[in-house]
Protein backbone atom coordinates (compact mmCIF):
# COMPACT_ATOMS: atom_id res chain seq x y z
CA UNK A 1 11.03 -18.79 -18.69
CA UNK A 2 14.77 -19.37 -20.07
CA UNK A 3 17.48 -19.27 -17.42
CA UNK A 4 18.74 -15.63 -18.22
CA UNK A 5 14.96 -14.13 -17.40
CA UNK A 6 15.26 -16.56 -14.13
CA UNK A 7 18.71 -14.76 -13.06
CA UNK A 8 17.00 -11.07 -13.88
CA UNK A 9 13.93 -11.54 -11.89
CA UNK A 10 15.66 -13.22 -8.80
CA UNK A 11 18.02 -9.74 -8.75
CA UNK A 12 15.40 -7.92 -9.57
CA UNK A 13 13.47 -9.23 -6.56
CA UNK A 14 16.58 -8.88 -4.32
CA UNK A 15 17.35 -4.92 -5.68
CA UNK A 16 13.79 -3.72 -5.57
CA UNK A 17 14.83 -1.11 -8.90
CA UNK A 18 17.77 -2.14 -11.42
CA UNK A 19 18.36 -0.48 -14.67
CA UNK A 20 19.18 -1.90 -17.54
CA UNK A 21 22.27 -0.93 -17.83
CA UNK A 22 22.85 -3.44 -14.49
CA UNK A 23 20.85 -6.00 -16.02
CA UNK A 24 22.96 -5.81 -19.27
CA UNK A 25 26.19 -6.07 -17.53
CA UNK A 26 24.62 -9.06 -15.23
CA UNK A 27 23.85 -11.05 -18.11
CA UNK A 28 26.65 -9.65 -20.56
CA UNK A 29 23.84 -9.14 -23.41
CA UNK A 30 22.67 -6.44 -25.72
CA UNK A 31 19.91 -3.36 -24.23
CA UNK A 32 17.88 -5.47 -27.07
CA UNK A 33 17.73 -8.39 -25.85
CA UNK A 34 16.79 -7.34 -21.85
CA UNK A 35 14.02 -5.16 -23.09
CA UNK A 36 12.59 -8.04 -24.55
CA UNK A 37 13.09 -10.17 -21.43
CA UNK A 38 11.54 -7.47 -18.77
CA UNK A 39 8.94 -7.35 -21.62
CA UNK A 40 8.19 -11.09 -20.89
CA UNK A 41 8.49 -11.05 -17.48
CA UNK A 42 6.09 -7.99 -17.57
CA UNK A 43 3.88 -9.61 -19.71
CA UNK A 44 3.65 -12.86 -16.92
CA UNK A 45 2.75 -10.23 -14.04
CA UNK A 46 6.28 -10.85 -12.19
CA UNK A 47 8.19 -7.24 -12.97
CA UNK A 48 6.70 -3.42 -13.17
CA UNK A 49 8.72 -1.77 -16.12
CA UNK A 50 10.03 1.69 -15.19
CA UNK A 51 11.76 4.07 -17.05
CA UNK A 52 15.32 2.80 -17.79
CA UNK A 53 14.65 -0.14 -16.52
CA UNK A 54 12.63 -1.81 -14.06
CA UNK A 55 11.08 -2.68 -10.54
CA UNK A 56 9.77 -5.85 -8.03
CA UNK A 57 6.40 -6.92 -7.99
CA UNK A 58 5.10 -8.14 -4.91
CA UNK A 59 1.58 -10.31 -5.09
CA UNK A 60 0.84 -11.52 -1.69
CA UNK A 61 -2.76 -10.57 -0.89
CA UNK A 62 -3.11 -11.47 2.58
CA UNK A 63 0.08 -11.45 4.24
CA UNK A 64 1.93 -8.22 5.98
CA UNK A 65 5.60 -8.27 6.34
CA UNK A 66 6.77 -6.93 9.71
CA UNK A 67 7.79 -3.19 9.89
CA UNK A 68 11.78 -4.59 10.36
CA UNK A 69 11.65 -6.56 7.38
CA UNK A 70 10.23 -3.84 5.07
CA UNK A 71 11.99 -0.80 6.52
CA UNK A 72 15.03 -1.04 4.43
CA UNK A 73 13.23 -1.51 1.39
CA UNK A 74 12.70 1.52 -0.73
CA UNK A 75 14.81 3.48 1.20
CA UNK A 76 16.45 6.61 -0.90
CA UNK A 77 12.19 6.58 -2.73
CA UNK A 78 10.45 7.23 0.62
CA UNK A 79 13.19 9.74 1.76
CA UNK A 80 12.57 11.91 -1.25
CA UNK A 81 8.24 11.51 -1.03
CA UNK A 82 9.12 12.50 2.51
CA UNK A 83 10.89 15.40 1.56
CA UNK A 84 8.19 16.56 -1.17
CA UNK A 85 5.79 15.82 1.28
CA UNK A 86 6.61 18.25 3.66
CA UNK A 87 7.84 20.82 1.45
CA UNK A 88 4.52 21.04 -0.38
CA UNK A 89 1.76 19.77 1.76
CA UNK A 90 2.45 20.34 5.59
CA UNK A 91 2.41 23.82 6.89
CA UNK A 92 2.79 25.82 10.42
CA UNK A 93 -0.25 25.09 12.65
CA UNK A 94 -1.40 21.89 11.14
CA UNK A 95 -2.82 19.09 12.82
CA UNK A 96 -1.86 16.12 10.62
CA UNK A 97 -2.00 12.26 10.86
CA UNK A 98 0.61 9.97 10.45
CA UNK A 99 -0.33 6.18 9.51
CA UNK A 100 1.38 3.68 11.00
CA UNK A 101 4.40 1.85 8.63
CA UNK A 102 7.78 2.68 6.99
CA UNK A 103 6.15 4.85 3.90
CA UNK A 104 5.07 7.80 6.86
CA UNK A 105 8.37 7.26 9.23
CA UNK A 106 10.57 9.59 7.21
CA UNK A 107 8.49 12.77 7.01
CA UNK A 108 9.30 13.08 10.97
CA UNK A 109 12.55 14.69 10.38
CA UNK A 110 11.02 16.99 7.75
CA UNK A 111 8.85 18.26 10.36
CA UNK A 112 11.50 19.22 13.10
CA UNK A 113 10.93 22.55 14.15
CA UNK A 114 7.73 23.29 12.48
CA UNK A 115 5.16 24.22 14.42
CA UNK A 116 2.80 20.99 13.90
CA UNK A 117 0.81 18.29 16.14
CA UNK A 118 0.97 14.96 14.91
CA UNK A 119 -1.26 12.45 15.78
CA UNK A 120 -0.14 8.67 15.33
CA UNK A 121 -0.96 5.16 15.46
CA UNK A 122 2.31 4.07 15.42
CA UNK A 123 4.81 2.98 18.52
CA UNK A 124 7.23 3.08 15.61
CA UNK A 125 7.27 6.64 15.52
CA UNK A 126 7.16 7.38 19.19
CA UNK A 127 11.16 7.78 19.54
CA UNK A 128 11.85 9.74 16.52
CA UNK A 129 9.04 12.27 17.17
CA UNK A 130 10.58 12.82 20.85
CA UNK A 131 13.50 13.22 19.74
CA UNK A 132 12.56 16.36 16.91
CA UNK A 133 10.59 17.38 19.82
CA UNK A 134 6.94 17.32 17.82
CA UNK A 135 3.89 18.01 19.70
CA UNK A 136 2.26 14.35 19.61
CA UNK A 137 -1.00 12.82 20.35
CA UNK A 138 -0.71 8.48 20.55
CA UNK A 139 -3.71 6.59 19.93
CA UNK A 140 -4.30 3.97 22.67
CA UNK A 141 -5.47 0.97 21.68
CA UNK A 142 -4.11 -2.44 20.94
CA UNK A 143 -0.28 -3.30 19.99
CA UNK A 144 -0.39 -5.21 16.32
CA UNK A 145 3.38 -6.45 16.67
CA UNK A 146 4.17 -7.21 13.15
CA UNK A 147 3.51 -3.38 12.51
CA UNK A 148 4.04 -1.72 15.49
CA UNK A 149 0.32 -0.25 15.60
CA UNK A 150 -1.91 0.65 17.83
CA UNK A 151 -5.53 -1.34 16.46
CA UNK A 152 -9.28 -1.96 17.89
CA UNK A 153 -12.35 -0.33 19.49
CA UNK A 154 -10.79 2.19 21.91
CA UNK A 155 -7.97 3.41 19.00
CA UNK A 156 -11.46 3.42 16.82
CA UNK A 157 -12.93 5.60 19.56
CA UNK A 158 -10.23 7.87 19.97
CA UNK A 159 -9.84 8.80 16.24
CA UNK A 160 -13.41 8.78 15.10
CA UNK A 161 -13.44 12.38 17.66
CA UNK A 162 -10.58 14.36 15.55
CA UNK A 163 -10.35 16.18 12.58
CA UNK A 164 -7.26 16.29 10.63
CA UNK A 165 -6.21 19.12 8.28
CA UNK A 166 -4.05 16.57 6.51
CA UNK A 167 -3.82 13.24 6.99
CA UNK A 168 -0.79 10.65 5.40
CA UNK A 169 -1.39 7.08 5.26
CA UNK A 170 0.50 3.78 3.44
CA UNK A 171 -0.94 1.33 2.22
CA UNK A 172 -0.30 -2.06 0.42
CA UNK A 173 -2.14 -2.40 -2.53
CA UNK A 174 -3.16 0.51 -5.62
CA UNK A 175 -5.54 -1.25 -7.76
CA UNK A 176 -7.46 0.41 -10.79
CA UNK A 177 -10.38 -1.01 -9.82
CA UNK A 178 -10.30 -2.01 -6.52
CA UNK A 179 -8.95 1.22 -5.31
CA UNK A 180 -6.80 0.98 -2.20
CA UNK A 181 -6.44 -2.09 0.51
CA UNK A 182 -4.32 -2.92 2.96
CA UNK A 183 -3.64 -6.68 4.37
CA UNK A 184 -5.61 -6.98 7.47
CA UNK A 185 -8.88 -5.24 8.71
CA UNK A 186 -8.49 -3.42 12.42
CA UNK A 187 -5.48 -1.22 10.19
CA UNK A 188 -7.57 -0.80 7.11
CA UNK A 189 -10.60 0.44 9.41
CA UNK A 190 -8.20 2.63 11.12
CA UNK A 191 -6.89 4.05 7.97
CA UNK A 192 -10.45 4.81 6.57
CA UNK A 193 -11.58 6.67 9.36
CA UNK A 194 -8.06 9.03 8.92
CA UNK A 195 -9.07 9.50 5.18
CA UNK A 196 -12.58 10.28 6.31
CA UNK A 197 -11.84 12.96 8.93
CA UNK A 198 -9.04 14.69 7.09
CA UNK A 199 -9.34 17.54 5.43
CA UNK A 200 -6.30 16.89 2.81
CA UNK A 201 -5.51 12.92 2.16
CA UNK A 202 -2.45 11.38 0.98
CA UNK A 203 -1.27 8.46 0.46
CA UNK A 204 1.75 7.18 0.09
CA UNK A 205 3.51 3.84 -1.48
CA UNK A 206 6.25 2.52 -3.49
CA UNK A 207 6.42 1.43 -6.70
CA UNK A 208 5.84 -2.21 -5.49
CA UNK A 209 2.16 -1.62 -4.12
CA UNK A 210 0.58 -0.67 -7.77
CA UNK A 211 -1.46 -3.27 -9.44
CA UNK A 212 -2.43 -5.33 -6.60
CA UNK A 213 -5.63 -6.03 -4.72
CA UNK A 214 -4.95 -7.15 -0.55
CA UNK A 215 -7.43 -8.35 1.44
CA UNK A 216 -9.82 -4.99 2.80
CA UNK A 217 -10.53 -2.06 1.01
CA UNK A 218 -10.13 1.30 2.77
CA UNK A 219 -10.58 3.91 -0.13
CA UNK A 220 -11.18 4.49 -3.85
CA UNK A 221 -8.56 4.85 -6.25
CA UNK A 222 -9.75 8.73 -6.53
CA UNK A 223 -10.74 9.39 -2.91
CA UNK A 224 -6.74 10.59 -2.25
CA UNK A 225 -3.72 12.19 -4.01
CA UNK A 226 -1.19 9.28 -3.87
CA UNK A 227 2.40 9.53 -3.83
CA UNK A 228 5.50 7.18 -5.21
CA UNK A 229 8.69 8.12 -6.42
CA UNK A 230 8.52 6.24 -9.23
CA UNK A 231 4.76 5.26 -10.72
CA UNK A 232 4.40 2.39 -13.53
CA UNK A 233 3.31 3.58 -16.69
CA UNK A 234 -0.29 2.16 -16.27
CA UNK A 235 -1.01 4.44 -13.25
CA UNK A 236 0.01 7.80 -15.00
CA UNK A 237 -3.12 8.43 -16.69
CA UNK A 238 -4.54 9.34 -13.15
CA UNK A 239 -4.42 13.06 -12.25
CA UNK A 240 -4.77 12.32 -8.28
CA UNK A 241 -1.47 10.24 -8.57
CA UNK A 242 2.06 12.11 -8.55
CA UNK A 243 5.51 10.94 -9.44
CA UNK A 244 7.70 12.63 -7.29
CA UNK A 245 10.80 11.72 -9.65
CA UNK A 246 9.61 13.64 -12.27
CA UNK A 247 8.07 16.37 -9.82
CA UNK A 248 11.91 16.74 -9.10
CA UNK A 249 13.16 16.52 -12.85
């Protein structure tokens, strides 16, 4: 790796998305010549390619950042799956779940004044679905701090007795043959069960969770209709996956 495809991955990692025409100004070179270095990068696993330009790749199987550090990444993407979310897939007298994590947070204030019960894992959301006033039901259970989760036998318990008409959970890894994990096992478990008893099942991600594997399994590629605003090439083959981008287009 030359010094000019060091600088574009190390902005690329700090950006999340860049175009091309950013990375062309960065390193003052031709669209020619940064094709053929997110090509190489591509090529070495390190960089998705998107359309007009191209995304971070992030590889770590068994770690979880903490809800603060990965809130503000991705933001303007999950607004807009939030939006489409809600606009196409929640109606009046729903009972839906809402995972736990950032991907899920935004589709709260979608939801204000619709006529809805949520049920939740997540402390996270407590304060913003007070304040829209939203008929909630918390799991109890045990506090995972990194997350902000509720986790273990008596949240297990609790959700294993409802049935969802819809159900909306992230996760942190969209393999094409693993399916879909998530970093540790009392959330994956959790998750499963919410796929299992749900009527409807989405899922929802960023662009940075395709083409990895994390450490437990909690559905099949196919067992969901998964949502990202912007999906690498690779995944668009699959019917069950949208692109919300071009949904908009």
């Amino acid at each position: 790796m030359n010094l000019r495809q060091k600088e574009i991955l190390s902005f690329i990692n700090q950006k999340n998305v860049v175009a091309l025409k950013e990375l062309m100004s960065l390193c003052n070179v031709s669209e020619a010549t940064i094709r053929r270095d997110l090509s190489y990068l591509e090529e070495k696993n390190l960089i998705y390619r998107t359309h007009g330009g191209a995304a971070k790749k992030d590889s770590a199987r068994g770690v979880e950042n903490t809800i603060d550090s990965k809130k503000n990444d991705y933001i303007l993407d999950k607004k807009k799956v939030a939006k489409y979310v809600s606009d196409n897939f929640i109606k009046n007298s729903q009972t839906i779940y809402l995972d736990a994590g950032t991907s899920t947070y935004d589709i709260i204030d979608y939801i204000k004044g619709r006529k809805v019960t949520v049920v939740t894992n997540s402390v996270y959301h407590l304060s913003r679905l007070i304040q829209n006033k939203i008929h909630t039901i918390v799991l109890g259970g045990t506090i995972k701090h990194s997350t902000q989760a509720m986790i273990g036998i008596n949240t297990v318990e609790q959700i294993s007795k409802y049935s969802f008409d819809a159900c909306f959970v992230g996760c942190n890894g969209i393999d094409h043959d693993f399916g879909l994990s998530t970093a540790e096992e009392g959330e994956a478990y959790i998750k499963s069960i919410a796929l299992k008893n749900s009527k409807n099942k989405y899922i929802l991600a960023d662009i940075s969770k395709f083409g990895h594997r994390k450490f437990q399994k909690i559905a099949n590629l196919d067992d969901a209709i998964i949502l990202s605003y912007i999906v690498p090439d690779e995944f668009k083959k699959y019917s069950n996956i949208i692109e919300v981008q071009k949904e908009e287009a």
